[in-house]
PDB file of N, CA and C in Angstrom:
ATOM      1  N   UNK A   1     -98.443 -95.802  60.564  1.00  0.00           N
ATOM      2  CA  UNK A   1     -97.731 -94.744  59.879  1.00  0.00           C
ATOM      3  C   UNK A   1     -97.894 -94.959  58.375  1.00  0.00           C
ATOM      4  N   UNK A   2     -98.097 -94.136  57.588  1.00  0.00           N
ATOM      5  CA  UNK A   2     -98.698 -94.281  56.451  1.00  0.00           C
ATOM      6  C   UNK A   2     -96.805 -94.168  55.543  1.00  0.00           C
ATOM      7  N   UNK A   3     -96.721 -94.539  54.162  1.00  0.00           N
ATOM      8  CA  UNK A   3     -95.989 -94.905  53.022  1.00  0.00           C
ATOM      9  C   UNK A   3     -95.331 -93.336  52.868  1.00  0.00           C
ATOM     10  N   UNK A   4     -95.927 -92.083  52.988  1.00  0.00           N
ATOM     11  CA  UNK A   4     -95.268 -90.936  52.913  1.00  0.00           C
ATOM     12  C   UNK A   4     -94.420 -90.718  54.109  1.00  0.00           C
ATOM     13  N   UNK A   5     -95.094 -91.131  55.454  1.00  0.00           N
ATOM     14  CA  UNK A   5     -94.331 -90.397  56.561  1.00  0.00           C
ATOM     15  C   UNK A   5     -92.720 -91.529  56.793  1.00  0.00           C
ATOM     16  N   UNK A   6     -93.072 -92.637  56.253  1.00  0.00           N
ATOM     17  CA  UNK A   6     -91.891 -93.397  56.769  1.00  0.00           C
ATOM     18  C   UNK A   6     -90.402 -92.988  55.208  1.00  0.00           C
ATOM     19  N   UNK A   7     -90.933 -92.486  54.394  1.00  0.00           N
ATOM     20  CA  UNK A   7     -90.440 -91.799  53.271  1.00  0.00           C
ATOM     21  C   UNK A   7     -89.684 -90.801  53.398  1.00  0.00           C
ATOM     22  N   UNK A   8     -90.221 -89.469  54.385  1.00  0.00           N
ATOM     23  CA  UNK A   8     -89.781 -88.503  54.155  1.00  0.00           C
ATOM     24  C   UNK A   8     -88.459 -88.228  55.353  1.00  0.00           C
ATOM     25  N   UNK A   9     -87.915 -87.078  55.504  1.00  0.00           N
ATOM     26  CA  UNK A   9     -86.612 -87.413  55.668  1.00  0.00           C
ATOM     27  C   UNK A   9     -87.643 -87.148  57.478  1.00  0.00           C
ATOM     28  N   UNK A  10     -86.716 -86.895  58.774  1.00  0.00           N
ATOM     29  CA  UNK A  10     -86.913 -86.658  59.677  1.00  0.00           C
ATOM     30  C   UNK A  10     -87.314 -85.041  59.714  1.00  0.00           C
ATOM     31  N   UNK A  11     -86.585 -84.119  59.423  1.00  0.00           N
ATOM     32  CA  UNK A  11     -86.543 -82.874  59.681  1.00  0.00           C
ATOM     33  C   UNK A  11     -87.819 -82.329  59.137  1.00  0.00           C
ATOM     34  N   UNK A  12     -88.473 -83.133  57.698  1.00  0.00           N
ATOM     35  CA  UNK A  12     -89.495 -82.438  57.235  1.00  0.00           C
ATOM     36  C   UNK A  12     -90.979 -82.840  57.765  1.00  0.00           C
ATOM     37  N   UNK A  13     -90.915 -83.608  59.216  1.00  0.00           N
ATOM     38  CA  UNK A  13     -92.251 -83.606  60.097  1.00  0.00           C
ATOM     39  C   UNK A  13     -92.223 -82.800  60.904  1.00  0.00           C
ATOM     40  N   UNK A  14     -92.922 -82.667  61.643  1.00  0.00           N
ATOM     41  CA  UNK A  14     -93.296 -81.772  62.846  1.00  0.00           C
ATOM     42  C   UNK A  14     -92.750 -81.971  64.098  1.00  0.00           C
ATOM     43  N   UNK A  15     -92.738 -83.266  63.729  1.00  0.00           N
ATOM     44  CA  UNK A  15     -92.011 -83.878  65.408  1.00  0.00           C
ATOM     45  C   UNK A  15     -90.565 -83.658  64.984  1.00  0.00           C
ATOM     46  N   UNK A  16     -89.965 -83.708  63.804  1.00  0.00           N
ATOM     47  CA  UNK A  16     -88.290 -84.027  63.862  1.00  0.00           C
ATOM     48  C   UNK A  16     -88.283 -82.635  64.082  1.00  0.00           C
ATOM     49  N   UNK A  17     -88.971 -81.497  63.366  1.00  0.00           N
ATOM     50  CA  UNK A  17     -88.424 -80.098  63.762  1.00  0.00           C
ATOM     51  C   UNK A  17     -88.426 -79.777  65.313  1.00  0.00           C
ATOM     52  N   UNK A  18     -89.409 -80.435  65.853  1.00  0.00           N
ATOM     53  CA  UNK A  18     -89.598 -80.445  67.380  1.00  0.00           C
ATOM     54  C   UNK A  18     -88.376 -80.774  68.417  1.00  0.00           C
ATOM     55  N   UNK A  19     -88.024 -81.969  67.502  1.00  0.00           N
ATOM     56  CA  UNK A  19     -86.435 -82.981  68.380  1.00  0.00           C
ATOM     57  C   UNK A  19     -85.850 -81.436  68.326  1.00  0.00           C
ATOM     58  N   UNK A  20     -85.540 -81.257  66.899  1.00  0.00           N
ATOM     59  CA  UNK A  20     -84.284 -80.411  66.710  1.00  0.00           C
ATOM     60  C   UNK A  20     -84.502 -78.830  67.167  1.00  0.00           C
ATOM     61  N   UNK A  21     -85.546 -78.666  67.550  1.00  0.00           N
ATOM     62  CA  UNK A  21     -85.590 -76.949  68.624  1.00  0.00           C
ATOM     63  C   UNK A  21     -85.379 -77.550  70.181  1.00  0.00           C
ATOM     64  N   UNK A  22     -85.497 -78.683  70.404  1.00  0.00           N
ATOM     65  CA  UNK A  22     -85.462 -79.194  71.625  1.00  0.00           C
ATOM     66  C   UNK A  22     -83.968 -79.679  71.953  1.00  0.00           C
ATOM     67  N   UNK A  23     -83.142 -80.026  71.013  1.00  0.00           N
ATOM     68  CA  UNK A  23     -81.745 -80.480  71.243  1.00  0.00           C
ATOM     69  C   UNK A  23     -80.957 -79.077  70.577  1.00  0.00           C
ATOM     70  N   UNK A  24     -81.395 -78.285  70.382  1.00  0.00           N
ATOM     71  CA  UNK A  24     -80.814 -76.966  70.239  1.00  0.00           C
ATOM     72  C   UNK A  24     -80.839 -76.208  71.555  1.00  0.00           C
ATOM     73  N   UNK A  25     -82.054 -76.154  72.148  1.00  0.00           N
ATOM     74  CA  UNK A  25     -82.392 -75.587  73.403  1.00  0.00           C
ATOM     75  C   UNK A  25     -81.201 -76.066  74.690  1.00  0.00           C
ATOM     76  N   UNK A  26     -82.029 -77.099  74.695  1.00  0.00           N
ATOM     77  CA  UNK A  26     -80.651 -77.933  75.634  1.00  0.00           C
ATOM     78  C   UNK A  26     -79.667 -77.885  75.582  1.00  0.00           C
ATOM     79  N   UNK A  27     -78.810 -77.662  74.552  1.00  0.00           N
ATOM     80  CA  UNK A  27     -77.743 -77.701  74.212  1.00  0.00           C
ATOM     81  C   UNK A  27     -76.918 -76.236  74.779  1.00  0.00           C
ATOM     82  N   UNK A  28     -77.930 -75.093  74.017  1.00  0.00           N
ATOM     83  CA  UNK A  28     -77.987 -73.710  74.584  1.00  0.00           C
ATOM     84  C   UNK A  28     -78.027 -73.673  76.243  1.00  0.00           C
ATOM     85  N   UNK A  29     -78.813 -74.840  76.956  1.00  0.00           N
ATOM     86  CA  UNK A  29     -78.833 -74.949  78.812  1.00  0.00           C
ATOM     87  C   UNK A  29     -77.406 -75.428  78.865  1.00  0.00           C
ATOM     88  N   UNK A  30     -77.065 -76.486  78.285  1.00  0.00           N
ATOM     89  CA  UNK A  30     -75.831 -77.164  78.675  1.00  0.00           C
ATOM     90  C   UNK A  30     -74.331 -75.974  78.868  1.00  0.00           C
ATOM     91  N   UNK A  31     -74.291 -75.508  77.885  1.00  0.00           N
ATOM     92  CA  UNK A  31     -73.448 -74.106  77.761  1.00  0.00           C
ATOM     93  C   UNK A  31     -73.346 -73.168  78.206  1.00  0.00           C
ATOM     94  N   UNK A  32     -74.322 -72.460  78.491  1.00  0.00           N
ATOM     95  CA  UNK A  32     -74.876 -71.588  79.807  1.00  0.00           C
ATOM     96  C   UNK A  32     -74.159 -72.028  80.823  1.00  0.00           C
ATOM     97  N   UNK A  33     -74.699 -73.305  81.593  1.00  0.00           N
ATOM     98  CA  UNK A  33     -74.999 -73.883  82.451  1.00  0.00           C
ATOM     99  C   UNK A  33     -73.430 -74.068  82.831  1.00  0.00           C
ATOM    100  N   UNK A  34     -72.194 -74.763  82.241  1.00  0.00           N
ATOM    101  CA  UNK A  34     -71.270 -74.748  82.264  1.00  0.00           C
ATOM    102  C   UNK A  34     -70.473 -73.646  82.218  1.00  0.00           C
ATOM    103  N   UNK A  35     -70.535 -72.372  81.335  1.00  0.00           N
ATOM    104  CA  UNK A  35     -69.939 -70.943  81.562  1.00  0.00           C
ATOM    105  C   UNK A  35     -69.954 -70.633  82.689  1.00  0.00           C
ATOM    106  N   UNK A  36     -71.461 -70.768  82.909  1.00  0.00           N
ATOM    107  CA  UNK A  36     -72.043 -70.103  84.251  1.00  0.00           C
ATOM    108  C   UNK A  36     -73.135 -68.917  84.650  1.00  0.00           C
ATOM    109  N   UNK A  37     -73.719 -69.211  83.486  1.00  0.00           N
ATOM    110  CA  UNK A  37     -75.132 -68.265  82.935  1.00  0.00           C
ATOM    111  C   UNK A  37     -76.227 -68.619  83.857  1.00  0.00           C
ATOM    112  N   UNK A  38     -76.711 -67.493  84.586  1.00  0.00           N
ATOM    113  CA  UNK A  38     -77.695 -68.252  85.533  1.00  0.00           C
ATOM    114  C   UNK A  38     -78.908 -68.563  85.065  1.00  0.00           C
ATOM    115  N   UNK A  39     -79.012 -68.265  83.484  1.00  0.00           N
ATOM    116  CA  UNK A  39     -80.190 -68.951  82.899  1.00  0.00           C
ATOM    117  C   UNK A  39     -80.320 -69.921  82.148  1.00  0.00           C
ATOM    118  N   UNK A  40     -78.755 -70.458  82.022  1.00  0.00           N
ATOM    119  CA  UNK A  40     -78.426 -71.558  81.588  1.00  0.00           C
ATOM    120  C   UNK A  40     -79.732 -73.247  82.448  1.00  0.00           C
ATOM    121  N   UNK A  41     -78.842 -73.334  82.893  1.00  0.00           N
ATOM    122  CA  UNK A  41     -80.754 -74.298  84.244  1.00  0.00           C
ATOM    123  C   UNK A  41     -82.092 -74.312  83.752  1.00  0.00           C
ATOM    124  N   UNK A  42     -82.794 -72.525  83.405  1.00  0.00           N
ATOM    125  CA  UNK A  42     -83.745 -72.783  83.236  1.00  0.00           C
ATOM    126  C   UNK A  42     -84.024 -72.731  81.648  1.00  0.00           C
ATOM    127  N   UNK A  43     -83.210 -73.344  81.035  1.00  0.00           N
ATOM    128  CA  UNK A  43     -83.021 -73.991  79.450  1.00  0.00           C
ATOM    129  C   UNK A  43     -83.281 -75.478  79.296  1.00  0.00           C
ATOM    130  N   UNK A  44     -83.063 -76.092  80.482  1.00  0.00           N
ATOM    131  CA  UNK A  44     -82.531 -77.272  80.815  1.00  0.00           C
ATOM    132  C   UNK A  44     -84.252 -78.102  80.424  1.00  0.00           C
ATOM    133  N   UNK A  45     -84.966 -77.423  81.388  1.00  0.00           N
ATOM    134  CA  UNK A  45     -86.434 -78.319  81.326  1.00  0.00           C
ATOM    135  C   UNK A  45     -87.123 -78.016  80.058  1.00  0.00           C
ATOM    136  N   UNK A  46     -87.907 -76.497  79.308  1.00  0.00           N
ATOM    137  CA  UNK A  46     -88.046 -76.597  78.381  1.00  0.00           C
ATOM    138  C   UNK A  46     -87.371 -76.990  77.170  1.00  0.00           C
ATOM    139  N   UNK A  47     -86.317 -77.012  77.025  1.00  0.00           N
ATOM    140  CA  UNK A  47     -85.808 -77.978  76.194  1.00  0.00           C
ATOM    141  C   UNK A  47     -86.196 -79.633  75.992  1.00  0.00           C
ATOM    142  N   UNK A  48     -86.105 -80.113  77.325  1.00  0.00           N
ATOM    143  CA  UNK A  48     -86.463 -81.461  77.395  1.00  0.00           C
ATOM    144  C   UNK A  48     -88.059 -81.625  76.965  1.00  0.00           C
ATOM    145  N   UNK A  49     -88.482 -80.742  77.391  1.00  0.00           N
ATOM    146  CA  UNK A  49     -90.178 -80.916  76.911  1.00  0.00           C
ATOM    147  C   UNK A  49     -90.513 -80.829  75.638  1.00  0.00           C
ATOM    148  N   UNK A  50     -89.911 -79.665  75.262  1.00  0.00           N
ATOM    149  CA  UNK A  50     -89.918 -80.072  73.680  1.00  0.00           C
ATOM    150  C   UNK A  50     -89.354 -80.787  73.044  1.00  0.00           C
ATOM    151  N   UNK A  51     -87.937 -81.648  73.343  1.00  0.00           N
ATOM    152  CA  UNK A  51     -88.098 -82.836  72.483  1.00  0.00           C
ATOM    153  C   UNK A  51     -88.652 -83.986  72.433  1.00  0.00           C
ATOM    154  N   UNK A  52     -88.880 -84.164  73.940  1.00  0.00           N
ATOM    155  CA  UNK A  52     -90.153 -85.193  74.238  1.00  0.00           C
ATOM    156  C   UNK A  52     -91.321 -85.040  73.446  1.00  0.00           C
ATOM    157  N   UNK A  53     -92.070 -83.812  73.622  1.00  0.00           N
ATOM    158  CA  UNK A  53     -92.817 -83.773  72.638  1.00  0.00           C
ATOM    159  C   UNK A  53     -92.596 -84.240  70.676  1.00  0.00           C
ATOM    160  N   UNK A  54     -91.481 -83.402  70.575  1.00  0.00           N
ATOM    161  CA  UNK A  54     -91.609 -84.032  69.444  1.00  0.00           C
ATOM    162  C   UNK A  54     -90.935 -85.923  69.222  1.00  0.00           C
ATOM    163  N   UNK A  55     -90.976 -86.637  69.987  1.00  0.00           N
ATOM    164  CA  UNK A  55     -90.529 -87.740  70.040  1.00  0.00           C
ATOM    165  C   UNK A  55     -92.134 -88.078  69.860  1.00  0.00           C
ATOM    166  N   UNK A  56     -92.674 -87.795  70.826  1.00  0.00           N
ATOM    167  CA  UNK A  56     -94.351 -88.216  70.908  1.00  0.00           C
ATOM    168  C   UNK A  56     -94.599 -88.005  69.574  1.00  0.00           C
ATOM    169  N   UNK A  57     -94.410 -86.850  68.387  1.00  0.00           N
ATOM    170  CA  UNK A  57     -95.478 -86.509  67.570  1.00  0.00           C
ATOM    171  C   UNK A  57     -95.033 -87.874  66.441  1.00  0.00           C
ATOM    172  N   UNK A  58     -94.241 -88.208  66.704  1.00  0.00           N
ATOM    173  CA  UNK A  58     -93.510 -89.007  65.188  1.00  0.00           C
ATOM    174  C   UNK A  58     -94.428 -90.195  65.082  1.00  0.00           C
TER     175      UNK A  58
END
């Protein structure tokens, strides 16, 4: 990891914006999911994929 990336804050890489559409998403399944939104569930997996992914990009 190079002297800029360990510098800059999280949010301004690719991967932290990634975490944070991915723990937004989920978050959006979790709520659903508990109301009782029947599309709450299928929030559940793409969410997780995208923050995985952005865990990978960092």
């Amino acid at each position: 990891m190079s002297e800029e990336n360990q510098n800059a804050a999280p949010i301004r890489t690719t991967g932290g914006k990634l975490q944070v559409a991915g723990v937004v998403i989920l978050a959006g399944g979790v709520v659903a999911t508990v109301v009782g939104g029947w599309w709450g569930p299928a929030l559940l997996f793409p969410g997780a994929v995208i923050f995985a992914l952005g865990r990978f990009m960092e």
